[in-house]
Protein backbone atom coordinates (compact mmCIF):
# COMPACT_ATOMS: atom_id res chain seq x y z
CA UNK A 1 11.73 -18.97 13.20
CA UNK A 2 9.76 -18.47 9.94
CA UNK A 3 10.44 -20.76 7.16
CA UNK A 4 12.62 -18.95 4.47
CA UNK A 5 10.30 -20.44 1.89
CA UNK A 6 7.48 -18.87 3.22
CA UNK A 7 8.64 -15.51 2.60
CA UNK A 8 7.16 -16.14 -1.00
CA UNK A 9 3.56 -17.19 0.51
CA UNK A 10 1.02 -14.53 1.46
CA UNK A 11 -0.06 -14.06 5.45
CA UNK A 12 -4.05 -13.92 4.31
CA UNK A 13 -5.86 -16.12 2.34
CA UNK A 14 -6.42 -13.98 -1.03
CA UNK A 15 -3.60 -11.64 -0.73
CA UNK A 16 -1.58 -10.58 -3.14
CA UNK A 17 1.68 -12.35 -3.69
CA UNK A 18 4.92 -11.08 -1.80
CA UNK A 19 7.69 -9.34 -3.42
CA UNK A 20 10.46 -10.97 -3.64
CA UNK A 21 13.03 -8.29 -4.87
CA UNK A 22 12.27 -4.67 -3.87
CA UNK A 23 12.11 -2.97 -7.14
CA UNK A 24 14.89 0.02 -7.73
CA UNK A 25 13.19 3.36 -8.98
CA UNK A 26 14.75 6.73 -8.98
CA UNK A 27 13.84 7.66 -5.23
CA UNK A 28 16.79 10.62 -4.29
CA UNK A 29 14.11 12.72 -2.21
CA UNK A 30 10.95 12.00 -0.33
CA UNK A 31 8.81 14.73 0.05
CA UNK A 32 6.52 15.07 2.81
CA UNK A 33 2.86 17.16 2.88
CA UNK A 34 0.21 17.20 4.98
CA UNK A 35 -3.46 16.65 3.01
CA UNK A 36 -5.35 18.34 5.96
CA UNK A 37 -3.61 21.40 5.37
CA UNK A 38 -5.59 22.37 1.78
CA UNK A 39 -3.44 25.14 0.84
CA UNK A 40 -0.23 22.32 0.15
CA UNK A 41 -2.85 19.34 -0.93
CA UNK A 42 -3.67 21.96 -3.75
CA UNK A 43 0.15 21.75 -4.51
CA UNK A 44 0.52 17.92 -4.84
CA UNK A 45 0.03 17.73 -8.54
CA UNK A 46 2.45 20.36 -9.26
CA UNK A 47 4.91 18.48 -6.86
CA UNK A 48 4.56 15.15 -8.38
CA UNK A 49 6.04 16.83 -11.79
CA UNK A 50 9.28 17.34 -9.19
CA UNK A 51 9.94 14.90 -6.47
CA UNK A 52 10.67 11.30 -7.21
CA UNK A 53 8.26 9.86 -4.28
CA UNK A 54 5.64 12.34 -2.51
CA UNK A 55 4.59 11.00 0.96
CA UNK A 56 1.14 11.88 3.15
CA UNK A 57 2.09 12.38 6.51
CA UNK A 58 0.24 11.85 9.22
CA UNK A 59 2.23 11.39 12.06
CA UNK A 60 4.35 14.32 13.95
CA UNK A 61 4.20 16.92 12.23
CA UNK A 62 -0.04 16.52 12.26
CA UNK A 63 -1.44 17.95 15.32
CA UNK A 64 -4.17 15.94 17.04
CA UNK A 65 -7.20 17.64 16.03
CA UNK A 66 -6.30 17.47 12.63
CA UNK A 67 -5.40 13.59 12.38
CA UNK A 68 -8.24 12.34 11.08
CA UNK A 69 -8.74 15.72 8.58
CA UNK A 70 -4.91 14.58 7.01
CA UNK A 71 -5.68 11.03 6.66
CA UNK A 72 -9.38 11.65 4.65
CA UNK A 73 -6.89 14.47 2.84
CA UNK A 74 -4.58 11.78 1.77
CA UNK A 75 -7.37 9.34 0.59
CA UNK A 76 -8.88 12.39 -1.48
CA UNK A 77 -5.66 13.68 -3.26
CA UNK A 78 -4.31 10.17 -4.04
CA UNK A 79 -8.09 9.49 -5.82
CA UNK A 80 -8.45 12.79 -7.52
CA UNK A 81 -4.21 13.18 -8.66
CA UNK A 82 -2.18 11.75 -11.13
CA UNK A 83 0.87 10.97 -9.96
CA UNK A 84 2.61 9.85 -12.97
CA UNK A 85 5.95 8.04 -12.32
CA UNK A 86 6.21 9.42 -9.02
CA UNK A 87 5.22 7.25 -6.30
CA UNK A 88 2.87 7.75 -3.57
CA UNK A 89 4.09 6.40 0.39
CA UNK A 90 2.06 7.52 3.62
CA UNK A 91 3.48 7.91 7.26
CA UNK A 92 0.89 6.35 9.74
CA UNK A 93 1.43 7.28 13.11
CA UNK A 94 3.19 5.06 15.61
CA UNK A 95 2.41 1.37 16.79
CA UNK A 96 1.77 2.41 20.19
CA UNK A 97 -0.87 4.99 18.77
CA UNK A 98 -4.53 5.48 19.36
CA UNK A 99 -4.79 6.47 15.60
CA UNK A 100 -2.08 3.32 13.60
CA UNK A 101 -5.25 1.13 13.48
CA UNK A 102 -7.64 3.44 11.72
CA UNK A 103 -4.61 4.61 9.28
CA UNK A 104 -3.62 1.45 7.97
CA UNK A 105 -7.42 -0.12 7.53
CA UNK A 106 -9.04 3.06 6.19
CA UNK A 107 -6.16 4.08 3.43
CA UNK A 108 -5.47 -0.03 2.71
CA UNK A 109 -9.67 -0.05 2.20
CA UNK A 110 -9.64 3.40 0.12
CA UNK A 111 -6.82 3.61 -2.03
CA UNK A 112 -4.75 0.57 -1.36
CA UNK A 113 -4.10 0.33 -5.15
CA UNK A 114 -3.05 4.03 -5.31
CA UNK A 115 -0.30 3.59 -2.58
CA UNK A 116 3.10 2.18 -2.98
CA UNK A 117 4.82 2.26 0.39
CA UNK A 118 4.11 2.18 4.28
CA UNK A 119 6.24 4.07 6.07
CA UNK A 120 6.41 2.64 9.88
CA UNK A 121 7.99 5.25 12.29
CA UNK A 122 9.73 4.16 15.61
CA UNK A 123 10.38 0.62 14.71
CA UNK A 124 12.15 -1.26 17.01
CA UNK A 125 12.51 -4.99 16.31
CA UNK A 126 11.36 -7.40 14.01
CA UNK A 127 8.07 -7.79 16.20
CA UNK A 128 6.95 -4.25 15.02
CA UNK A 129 7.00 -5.54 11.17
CA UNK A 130 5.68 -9.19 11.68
CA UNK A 131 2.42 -7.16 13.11
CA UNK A 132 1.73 -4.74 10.18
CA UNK A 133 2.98 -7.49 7.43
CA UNK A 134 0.07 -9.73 8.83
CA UNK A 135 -2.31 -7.06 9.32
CA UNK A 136 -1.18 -5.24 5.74
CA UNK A 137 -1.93 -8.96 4.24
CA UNK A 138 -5.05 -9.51 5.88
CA UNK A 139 -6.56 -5.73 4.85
CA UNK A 140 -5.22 -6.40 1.03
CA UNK A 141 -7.32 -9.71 0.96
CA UNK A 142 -10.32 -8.11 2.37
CA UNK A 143 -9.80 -5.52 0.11
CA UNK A 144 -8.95 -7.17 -2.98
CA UNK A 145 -5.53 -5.22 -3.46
CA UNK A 146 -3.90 -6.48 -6.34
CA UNK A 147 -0.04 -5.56 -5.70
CA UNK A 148 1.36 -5.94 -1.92
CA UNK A 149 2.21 -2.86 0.11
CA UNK A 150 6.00 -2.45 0.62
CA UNK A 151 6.47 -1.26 4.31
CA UNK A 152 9.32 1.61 4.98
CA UNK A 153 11.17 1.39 8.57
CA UNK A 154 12.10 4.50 10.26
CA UNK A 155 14.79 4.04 12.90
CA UNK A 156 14.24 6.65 15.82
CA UNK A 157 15.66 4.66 18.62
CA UNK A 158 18.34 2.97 19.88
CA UNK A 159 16.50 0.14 20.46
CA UNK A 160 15.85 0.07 16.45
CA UNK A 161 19.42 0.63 15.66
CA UNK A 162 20.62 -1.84 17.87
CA UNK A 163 17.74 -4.22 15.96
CA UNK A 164 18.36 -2.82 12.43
CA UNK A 165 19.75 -6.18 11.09
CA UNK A 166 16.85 -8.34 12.37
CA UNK A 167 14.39 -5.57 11.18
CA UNK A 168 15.29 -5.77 7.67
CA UNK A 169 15.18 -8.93 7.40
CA UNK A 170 11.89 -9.24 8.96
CA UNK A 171 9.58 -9.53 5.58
CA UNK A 172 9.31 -9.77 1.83
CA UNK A 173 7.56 -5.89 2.37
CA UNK A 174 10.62 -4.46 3.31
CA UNK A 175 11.51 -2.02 1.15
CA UNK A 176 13.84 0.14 2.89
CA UNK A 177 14.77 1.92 6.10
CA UNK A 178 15.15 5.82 6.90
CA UNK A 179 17.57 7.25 9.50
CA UNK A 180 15.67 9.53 12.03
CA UNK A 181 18.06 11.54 13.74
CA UNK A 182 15.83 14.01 16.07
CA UNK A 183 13.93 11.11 17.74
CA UNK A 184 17.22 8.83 17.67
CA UNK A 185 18.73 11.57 19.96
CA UNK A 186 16.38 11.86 22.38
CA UNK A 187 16.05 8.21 22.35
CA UNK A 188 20.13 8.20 23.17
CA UNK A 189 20.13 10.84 25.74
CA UNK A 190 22.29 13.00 23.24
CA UNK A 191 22.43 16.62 24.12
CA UNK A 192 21.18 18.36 21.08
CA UNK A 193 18.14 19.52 20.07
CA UNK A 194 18.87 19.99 16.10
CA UNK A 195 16.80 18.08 13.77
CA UNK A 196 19.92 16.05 11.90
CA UNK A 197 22.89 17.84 10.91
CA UNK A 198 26.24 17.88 13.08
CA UNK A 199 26.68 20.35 16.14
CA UNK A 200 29.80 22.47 16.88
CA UNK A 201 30.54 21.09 19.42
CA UNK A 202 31.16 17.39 18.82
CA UNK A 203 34.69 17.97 17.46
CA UNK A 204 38.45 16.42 17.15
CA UNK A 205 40.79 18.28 18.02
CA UNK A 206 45.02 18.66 16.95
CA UNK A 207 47.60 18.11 19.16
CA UNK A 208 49.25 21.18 20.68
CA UNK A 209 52.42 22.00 18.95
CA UNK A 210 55.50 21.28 21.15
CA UNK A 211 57.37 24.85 20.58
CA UNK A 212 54.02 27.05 21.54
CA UNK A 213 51.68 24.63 23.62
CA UNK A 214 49.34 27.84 24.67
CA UNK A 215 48.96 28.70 21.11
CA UNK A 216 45.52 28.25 19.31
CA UNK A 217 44.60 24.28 17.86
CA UNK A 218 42.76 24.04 14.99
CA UNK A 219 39.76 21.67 15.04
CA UNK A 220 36.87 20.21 13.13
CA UNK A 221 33.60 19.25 13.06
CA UNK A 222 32.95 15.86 13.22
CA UNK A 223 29.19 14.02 11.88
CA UNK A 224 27.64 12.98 14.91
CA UNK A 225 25.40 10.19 12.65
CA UNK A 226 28.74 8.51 10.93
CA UNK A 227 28.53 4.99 12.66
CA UNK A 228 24.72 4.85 12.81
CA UNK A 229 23.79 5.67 8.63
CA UNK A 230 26.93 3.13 8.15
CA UNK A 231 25.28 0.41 10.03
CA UNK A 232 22.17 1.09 8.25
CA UNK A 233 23.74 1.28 5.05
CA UNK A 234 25.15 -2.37 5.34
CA UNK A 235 21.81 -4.03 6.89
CA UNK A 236 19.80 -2.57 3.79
CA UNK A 237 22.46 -3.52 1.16
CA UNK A 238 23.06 -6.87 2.86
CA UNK A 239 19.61 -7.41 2.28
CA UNK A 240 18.71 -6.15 -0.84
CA UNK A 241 16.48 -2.90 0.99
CA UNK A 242 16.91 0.59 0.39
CA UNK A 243 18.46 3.17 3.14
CA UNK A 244 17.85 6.54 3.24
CA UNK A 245 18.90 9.63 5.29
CA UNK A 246 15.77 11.23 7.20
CA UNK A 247 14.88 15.16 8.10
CA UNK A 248 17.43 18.22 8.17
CA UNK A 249 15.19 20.07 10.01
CA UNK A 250 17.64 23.72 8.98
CA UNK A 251 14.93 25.04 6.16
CA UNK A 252 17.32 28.00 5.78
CA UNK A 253 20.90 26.27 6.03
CA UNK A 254 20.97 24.61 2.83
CA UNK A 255 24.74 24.91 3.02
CA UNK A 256 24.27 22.25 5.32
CA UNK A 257 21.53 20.14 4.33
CA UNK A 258 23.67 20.07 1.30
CA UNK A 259 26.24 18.54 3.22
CA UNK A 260 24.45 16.00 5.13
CA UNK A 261 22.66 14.67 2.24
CA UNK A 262 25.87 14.47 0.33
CA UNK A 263 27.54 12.30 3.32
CA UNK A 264 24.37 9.96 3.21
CA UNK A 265 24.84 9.45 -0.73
CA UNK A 266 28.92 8.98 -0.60
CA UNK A 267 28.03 6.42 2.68
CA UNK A 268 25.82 4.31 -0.05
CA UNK A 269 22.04 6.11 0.85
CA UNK A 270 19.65 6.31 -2.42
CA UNK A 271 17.88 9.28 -1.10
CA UNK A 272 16.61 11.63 1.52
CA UNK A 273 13.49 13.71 2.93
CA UNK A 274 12.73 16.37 2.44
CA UNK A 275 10.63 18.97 4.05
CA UNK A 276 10.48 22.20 2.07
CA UNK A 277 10.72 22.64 -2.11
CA UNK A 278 14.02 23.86 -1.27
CA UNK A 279 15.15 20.53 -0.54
CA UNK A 280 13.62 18.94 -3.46
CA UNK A 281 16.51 20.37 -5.40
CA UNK A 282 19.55 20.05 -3.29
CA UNK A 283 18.65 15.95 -3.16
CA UNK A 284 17.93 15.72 -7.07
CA UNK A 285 21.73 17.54 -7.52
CA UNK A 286 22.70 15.40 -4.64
CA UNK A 287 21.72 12.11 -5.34
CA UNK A 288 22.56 12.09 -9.05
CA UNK A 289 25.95 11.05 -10.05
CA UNK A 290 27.69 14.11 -11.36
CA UNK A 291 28.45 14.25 -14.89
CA UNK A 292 31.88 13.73 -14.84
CA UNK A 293 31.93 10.81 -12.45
CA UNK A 294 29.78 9.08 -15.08
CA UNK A 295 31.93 9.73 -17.61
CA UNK A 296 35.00 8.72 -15.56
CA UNK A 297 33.44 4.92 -14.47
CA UNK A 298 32.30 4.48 -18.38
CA UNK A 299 36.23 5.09 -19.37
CA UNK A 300 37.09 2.02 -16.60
CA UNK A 301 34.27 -0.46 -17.37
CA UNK A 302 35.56 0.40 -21.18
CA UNK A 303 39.53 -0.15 -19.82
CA UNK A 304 38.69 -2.98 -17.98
CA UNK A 305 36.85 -5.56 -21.07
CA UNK A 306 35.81 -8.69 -19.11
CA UNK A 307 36.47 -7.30 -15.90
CA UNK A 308 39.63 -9.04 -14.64
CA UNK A 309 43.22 -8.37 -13.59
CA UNK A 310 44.28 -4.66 -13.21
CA UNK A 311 45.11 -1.53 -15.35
CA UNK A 312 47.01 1.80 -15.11
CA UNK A 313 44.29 4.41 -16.14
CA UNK A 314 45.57 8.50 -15.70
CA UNK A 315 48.02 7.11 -12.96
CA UNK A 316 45.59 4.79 -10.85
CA UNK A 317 45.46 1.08 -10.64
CA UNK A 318 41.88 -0.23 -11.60
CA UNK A 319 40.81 -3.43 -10.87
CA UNK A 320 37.59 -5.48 -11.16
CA UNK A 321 36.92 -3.98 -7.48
CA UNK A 322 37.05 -1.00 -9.50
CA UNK A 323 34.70 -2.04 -12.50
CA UNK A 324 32.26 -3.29 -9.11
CA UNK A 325 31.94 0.60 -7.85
CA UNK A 326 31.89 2.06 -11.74
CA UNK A 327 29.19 -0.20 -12.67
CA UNK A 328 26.86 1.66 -9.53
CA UNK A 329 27.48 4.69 -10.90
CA UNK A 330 26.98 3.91 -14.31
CA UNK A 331 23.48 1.75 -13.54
CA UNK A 332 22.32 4.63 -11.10
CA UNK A 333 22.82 7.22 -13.62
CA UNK A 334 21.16 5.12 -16.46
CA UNK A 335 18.19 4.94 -13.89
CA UNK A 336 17.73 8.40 -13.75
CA UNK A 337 18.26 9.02 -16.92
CA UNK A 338 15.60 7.04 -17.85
CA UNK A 339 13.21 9.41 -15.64
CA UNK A 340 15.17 13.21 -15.71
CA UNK A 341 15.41 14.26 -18.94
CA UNK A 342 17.92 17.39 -18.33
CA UNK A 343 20.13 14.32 -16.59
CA UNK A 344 20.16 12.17 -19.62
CA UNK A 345 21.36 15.35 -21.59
CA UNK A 346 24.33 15.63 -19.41
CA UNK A 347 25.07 11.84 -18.91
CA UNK A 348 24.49 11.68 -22.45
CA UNK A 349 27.04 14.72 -23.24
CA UNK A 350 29.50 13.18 -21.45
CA UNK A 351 29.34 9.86 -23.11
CA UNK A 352 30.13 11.49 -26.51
CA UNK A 353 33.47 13.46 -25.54
């Protein structure tokens, strides 16, 4: 095992100092787009004004022949754009790739300054992290990057789920982890073939009623990725890493995407992708605290005063478990705030009634 106290050494002679707690920015969506494709790279500057973190893909959704065209894309629009606050990630392809290698030396070598985060797809174990930490801290040195790349784990199998604890503790770059629910089920031998989401038929069902057992029960749909995002949820909290929900794949069923991402946010996710403008919106609304939850954990931090013993507030006991859940509302919403204008208008509002 790795010396704990390492973790605040760089792996390459002349690289730049780990990071030793992952900085918290507003990050409820990230939006994907492919630089080969020039009609959406011409969109990028316009998007930055919208999403909270815009990421270059270059893995699925980029067919072969245009691998290398999307990666030369990314390294143009990242020189030629200003991104303001909004962050810039890229999605190399796969470990077991014959394109990883050139993805992480070329953009690390190009615009390694530009980029903020390394997303890693189909990770699996620690293993898969100790090999681009090394390799991310030997191309900074050679490259005289100044501030070290975070790296972004995307669990996609049940290999990676069953490792998701060891994973994120597996390096200072660790900056979060993203459910990925269409590769995930494969991986599992599920039988569906939506991209995230729930499916009608994985539902519980009521008892029959004694007096008419023929009669029609009533039933629900049940979320298929419940136990996974939970387990995910308390590896990345437990180690001070960010979790995220992954692709709804449903462009048109924003009903539903709506639904999914809220599930992610009330399970404790920060954010989710997404894949269309469309989505852009449904994670801002999603992943901001509404208004009037703001208001309602401002009125128990207020109640509360230091923080200990309990209160009767509208009917409900509050306690300083309580005042521990308020104060994430209250510190997510200032965060956003700070960045959303028409946010701090409405968390602002609220604070004056």
């Amino acid at each position: 095992m790795r010396n704990p106290r390492d973790f605040a050494k760089p792996l390459a002679i002349g690289a730049p100092d780990p990071v030793l707690e992952v900085p918290f920015t507003p990050s409820r969506m990230i939006h994907f787009f492919d630089a080969s494709n020039e009609k959406m790279a011409a969109k990028v500057p316009d998007m930055a004004k919208q999403a909270d973190i815009l990421l270059g893909n270059l893995e699925d959704a980029i067919p072969v022949d245009k691998k290398e065209a999307a990666r030369q894309g990314l390294v143009r629009v990242a020189k030629e754009v200003d991104f303001g606050e909004t962050a810039l990630w890229t999605r190399v392809n796969s470990l077991e790739s014959p394109w990883v290698l050139d993805d992480l030396t070329q953009l690390v070598a190009a615009i390694g300054d530009k980029l903020e985060t390394i997303m890693v797809p189909k990770v699996e174990g620690a293993w898969d992290i100790h090999y681009v930490d090394r390799l991310l801290a030997q191309l900074e040195a050679k490259a005289g990057v100044s501030k070290p790349l975070m790296i972004h784990a995307i669990l996609e199998t049940g290999m990676g789920v069953v490792n998701l604890e060891e994973i994120a503790t597996a390096s200072p770059r660790m900056q979060g982890m993203s459910f990925g629910p269409a590769d995930l089920a494969a991986s599992r031998r599920m039988k569906t073939t939506r991209v995230g989401g729930g499916h009608p038929g994985y539902r519980v069902l009521s008892d029959p009623d004694p007096e008419q057992p023929d009669a029609p029960r009533s039933s629900a749909q049940q979320d298929l990725w419940h136990y996974s995002i939970g387990r995910m949820v308390d590896a990345c909290t437990a180690t001070g890493i960010l979790p995220y929900y992954g692709p709804f794949g449903d462009i048109r069923d924003t009903v539903a995407c709506e639904d999914q991402f809220r599930n992610a946010y009330l399970l404790g996710c920060v954010g989710a992708w997404s894949l269309h403008p469309v989505q852009i919106d449904i994670a801002r609304r999603v992943f901001s605290p509404p208004p009037e939850d703001v208001r309602h954990a401002r009125r128990v931090i207020a109640a509360m005063g230091d923080g200990t013993g309990a209160i009767m507030l509208d009917g409900k006991m509050e306690d300083d478990a309580s005042v521990k859940q308020c104060k994430v509302m209250v510190e997510l919403a200032e965060a956003l705030a700070a960045r959303d204008p028409e946010l701090a208008a409405a968390y602002k509002s609220v604070e004056g009634e």
